[in-house]
Protein backbone atom coordinates (compact mmCIF):
# COMPACT_ATOMS: atom_id res chain seq x y z
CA UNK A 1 4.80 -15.37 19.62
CA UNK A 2 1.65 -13.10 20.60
CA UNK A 3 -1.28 -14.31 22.10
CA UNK A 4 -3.44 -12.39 18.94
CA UNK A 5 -1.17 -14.32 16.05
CA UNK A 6 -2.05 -17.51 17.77
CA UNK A 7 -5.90 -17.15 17.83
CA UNK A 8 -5.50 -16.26 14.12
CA UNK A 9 -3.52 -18.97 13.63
CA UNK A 10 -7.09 -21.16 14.77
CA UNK A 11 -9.02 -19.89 12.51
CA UNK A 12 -6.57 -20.38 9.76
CA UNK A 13 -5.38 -16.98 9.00
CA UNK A 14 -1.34 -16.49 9.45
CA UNK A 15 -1.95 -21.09 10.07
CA UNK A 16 1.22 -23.43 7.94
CA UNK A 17 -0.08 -24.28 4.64
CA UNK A 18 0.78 -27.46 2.69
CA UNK A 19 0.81 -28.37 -1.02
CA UNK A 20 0.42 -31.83 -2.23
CA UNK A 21 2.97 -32.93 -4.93
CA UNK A 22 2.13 -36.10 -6.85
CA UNK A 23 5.35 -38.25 -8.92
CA UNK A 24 2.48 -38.26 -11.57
CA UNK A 25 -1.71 -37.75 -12.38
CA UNK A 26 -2.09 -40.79 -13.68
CA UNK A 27 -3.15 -44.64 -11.88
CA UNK A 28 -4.91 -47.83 -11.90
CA UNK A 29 -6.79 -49.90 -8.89
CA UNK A 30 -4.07 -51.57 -6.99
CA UNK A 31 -1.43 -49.42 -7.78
CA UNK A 32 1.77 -47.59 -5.72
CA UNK A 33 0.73 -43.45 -4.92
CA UNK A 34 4.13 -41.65 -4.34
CA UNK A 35 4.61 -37.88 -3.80
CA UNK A 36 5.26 -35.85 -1.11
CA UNK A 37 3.42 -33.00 1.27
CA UNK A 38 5.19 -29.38 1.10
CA UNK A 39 4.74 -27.47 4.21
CA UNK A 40 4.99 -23.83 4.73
CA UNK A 41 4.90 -22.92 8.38
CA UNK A 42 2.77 -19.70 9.26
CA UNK A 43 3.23 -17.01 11.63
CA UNK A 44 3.37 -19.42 14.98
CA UNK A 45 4.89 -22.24 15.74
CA UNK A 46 1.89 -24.92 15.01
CA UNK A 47 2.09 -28.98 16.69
CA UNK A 48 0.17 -30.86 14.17
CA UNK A 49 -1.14 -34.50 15.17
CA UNK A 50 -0.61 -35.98 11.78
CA UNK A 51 -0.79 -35.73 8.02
CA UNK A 52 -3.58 -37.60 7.03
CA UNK A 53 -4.29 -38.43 3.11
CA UNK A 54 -7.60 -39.61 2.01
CA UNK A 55 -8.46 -41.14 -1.28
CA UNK A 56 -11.99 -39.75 -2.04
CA UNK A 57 -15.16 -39.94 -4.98
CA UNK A 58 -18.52 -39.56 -5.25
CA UNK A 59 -21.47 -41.56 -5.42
CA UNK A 60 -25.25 -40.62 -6.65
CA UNK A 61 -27.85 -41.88 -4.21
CA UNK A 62 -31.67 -41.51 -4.84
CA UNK A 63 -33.80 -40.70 -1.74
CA UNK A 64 -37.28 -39.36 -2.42
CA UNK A 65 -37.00 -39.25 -5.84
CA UNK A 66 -33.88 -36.90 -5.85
CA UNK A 67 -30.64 -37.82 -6.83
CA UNK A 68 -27.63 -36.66 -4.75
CA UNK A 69 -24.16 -36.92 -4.98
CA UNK A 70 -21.95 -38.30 -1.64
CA UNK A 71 -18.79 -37.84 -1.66
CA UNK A 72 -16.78 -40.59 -0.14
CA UNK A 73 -13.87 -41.58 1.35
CA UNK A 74 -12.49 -44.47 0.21
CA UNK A 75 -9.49 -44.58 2.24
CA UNK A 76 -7.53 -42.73 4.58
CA UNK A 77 -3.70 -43.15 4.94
CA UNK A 78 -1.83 -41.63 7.44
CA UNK A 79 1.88 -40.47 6.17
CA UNK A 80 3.46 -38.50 9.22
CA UNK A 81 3.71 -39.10 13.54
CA UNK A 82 2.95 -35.82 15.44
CA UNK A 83 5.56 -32.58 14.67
CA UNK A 84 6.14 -29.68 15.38
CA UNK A 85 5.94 -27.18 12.27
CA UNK A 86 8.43 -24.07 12.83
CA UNK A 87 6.75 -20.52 12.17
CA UNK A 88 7.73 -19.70 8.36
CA UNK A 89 9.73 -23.27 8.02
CA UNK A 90 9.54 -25.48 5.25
CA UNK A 91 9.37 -28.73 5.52
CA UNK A 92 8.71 -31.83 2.94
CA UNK A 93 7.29 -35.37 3.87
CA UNK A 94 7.36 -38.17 1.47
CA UNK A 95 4.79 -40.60 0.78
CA UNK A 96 3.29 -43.68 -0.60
CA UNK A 97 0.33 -46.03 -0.68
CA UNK A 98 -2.01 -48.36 -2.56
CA UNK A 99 -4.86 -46.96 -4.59
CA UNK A 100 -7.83 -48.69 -3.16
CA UNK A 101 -9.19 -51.83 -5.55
CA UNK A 102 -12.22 -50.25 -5.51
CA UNK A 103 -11.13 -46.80 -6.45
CA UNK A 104 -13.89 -45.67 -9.43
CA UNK A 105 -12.60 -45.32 -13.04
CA UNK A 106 -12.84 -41.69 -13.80
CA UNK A 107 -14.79 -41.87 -17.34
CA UNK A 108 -18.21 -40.13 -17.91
CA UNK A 109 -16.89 -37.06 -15.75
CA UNK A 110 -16.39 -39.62 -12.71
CA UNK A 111 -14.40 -37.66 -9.58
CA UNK A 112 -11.22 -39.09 -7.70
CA UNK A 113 -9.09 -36.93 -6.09
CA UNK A 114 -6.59 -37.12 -3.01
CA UNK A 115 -7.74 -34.58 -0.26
CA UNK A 116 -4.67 -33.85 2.66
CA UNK A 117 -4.88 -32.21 5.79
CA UNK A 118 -3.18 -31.53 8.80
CA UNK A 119 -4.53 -32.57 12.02
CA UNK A 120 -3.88 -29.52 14.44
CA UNK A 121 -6.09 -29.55 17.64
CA UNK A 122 -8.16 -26.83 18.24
CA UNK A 123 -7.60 -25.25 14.80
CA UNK A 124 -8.96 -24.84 11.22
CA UNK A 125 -6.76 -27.87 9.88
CA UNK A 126 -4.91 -26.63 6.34
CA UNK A 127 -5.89 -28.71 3.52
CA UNK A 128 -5.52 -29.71 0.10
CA UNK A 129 -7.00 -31.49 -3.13
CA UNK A 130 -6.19 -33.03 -6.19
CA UNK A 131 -7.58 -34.42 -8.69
CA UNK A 132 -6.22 -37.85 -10.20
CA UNK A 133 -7.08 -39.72 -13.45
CA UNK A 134 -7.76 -43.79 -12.44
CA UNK A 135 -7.56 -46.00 -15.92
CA UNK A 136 -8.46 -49.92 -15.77
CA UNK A 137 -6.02 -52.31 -14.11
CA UNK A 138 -4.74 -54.57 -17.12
CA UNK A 139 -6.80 -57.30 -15.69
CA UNK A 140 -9.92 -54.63 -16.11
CA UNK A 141 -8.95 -53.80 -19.53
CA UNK A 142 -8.99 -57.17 -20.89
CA UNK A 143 -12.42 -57.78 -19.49
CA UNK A 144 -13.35 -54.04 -21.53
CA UNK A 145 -11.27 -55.47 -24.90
CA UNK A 146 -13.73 -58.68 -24.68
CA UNK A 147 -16.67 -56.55 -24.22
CA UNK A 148 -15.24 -54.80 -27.59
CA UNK A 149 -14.54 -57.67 -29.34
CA UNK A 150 -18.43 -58.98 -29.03
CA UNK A 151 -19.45 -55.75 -30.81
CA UNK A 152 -20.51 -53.95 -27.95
CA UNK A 153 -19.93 -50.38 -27.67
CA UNK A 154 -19.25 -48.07 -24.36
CA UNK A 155 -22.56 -46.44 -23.66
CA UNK A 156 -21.71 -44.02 -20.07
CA UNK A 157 -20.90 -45.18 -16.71
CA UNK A 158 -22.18 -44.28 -13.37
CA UNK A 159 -21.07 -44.93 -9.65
CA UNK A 160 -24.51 -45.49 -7.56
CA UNK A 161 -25.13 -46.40 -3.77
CA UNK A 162 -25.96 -49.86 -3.51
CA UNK A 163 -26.58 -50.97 -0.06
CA UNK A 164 -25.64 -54.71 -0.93
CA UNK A 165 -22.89 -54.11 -2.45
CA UNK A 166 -20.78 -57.16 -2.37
CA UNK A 167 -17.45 -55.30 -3.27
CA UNK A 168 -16.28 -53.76 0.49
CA UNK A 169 -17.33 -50.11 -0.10
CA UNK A 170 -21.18 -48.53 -0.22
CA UNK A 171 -21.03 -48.18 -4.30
CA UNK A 172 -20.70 -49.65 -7.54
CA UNK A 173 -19.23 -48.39 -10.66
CA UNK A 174 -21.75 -49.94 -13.77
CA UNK A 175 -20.25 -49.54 -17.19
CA UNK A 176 -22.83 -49.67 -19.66
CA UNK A 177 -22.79 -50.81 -23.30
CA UNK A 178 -25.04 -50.96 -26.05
CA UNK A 179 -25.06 -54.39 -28.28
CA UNK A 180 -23.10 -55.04 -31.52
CA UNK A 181 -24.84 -56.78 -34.38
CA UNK A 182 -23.98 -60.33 -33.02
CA UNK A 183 -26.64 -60.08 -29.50
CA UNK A 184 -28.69 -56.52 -31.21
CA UNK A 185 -31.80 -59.12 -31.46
CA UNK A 186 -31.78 -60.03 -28.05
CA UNK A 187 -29.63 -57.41 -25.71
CA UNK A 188 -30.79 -53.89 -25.38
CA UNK A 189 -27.94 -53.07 -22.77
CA UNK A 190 -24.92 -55.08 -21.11
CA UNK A 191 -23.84 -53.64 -17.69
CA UNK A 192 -20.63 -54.78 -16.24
CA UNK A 193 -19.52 -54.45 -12.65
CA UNK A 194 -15.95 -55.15 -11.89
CA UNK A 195 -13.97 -56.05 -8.61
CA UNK A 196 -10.48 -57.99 -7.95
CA UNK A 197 -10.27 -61.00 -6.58
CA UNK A 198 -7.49 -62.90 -4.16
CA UNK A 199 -6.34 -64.39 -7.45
CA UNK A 200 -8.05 -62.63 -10.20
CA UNK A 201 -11.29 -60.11 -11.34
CA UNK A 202 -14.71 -60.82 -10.37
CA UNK A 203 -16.79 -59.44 -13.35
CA UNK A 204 -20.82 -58.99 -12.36
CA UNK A 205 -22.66 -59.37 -15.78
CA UNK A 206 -26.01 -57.86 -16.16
CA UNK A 207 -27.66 -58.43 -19.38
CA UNK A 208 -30.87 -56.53 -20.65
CA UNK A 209 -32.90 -58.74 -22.55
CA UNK A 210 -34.45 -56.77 -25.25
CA UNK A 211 -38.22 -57.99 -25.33
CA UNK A 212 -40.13 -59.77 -27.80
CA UNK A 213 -43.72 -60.21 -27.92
CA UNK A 214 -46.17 -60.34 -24.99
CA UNK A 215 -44.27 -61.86 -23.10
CA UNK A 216 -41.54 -59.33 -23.54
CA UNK A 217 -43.79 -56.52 -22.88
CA UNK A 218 -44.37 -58.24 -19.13
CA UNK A 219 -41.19 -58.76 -18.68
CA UNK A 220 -39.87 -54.85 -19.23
CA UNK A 221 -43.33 -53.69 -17.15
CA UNK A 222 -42.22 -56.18 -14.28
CA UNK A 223 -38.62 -55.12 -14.73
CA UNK A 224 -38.02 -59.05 -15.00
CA UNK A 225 -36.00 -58.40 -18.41
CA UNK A 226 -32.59 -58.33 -16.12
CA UNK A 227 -30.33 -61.05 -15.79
CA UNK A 228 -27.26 -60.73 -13.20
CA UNK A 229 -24.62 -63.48 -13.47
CA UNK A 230 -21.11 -64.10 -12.15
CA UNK A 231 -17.79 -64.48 -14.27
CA UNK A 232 -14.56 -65.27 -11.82
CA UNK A 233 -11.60 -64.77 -13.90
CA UNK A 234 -8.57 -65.78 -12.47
CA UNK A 235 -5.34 -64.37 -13.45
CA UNK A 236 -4.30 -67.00 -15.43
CA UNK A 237 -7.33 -66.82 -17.20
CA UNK A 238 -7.15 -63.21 -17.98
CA UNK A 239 -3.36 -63.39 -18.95
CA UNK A 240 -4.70 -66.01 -22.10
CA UNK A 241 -5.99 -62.51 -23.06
CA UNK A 242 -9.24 -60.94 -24.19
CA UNK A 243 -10.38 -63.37 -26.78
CA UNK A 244 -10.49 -66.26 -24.19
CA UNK A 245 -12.75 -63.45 -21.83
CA UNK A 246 -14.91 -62.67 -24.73
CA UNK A 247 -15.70 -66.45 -25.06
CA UNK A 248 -16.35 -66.52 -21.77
CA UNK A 249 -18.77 -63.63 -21.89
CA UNK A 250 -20.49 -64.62 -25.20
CA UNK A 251 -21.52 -67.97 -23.27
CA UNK A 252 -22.78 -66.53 -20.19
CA UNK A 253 -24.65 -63.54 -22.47
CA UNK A 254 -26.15 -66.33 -24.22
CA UNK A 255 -27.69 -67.96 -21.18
CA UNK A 256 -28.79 -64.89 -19.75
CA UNK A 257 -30.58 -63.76 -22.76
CA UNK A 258 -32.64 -66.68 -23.63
């Protein structure tokens, strides 16, 4: 091969290009990721280190009164050894892996998407993206059914930075409701902030008192009128199903809105 078709080759014109191929779009936290990495070779012979895959979103973070968005990677799986790549070959490599636990829901416009690359020294590595729909984990959508059953009613959701962040990754994902007629005198807003457990779902419950009186009005200009609680569910709580979890949450709503 020419010197000249290998210096393209670097900066990615005449390079092997590759084309991620999922078995389907569609996943939940926790679950299996199979597909498999097309690859065209260019106009050179190419060694390539690895093929890496990283599961990646986005996070808003506030800094000096701007919001930005970050994207992230959650995690990064690698799916082939070093090879060599033949000039205009084709080769296909398999994969699978776990969805992270704490891969984001994508509602309200939330972004997930798998982003692949080739890890060729010295060289504009070839890459790919796509996009992936992540719906709740069963467990998750029994917590969301109790929520449902106690009136309340999906409001938006948002993925911010939180530097304490007790879940493993620099983010949580709050899904907000408004209040049903049974807690409308005393909620304004119910957050809930979900993460699995060794043997179940943590849910983090943050209530928004609504306020009444003076002493409400302190509260909201204090932003005291917040109430953060913990509900462990373990699994065989959550497989009793989502009227057991809404009686759970009614109780612990109760004591954080008093």
């Amino acid at each position: 091969m020419s010197f000249f078709n290998k210096m393209l080759a670097r900066v990615g014109v005449g390079a092997a290009k590759i084309d991620t191929v999922l078995e389907k779009n569609e996943y939940v936290p926790t679950g299996e990721v199979h597909g498999k990495v097309y690859i065209q070779g260019g106009n050179v012979d190419q060694e390539v280190g690895s093929i890496y895959i990283e599961v990646m979103t986005r996070y808003i973070r506030e800094q000096d009164d701007k919001k930005n968005e970050v994207n992230y990677a959650i995690a990064r799986h690698r799916v082939s050894d070093k090879m060599l790549i033949q000039s205009g070959a084709k080769t296909e490599v398999p994969f699978a892996f776990l969805l992270p636990a704490q891969t984001p829901l994508t509602i309200s416009n939330q972004k997930v998407w798998l982003h692949t690359g080739l890890d060729i020294e010295m060289s504009v590595d070839p890459t790919d993206q796509d996009y992936i729909s992540v719906q709740p984990h069963p467990y998750m959508s029994t917590v969301l059914e109790a929520a449902e059953i106690l009136g309340f009613r999906f409001k938006a959701s948002t993925v911010e930075y939180a530097s304490r962040a007790p879940f493993g990754v620099p983010y949580v994902q709050e899904i907000e409701f408004h209040p049903g007629p049974q807690f409308s005198g005393r909620v304004s807003e119910l957050e809930l902030m979900m993460a699995f457990s060794r043997d179940g779902l943590q849910v983090l419950v943050e209530v928004d008192r609504r306020g009444r009186g003076l002493g409400g009005f302190f509260a909201n200009a204090f932003d005291m009128d917040e109430r953060r609680s913990w509900l462990d569910l373990s699994s065989s709580e959550l497989h009793r199903g989502s009227n057991y979890v809404a009686d759970r949450l009614a109780e612990l709503i109760h004591q954080s809105s008093r």
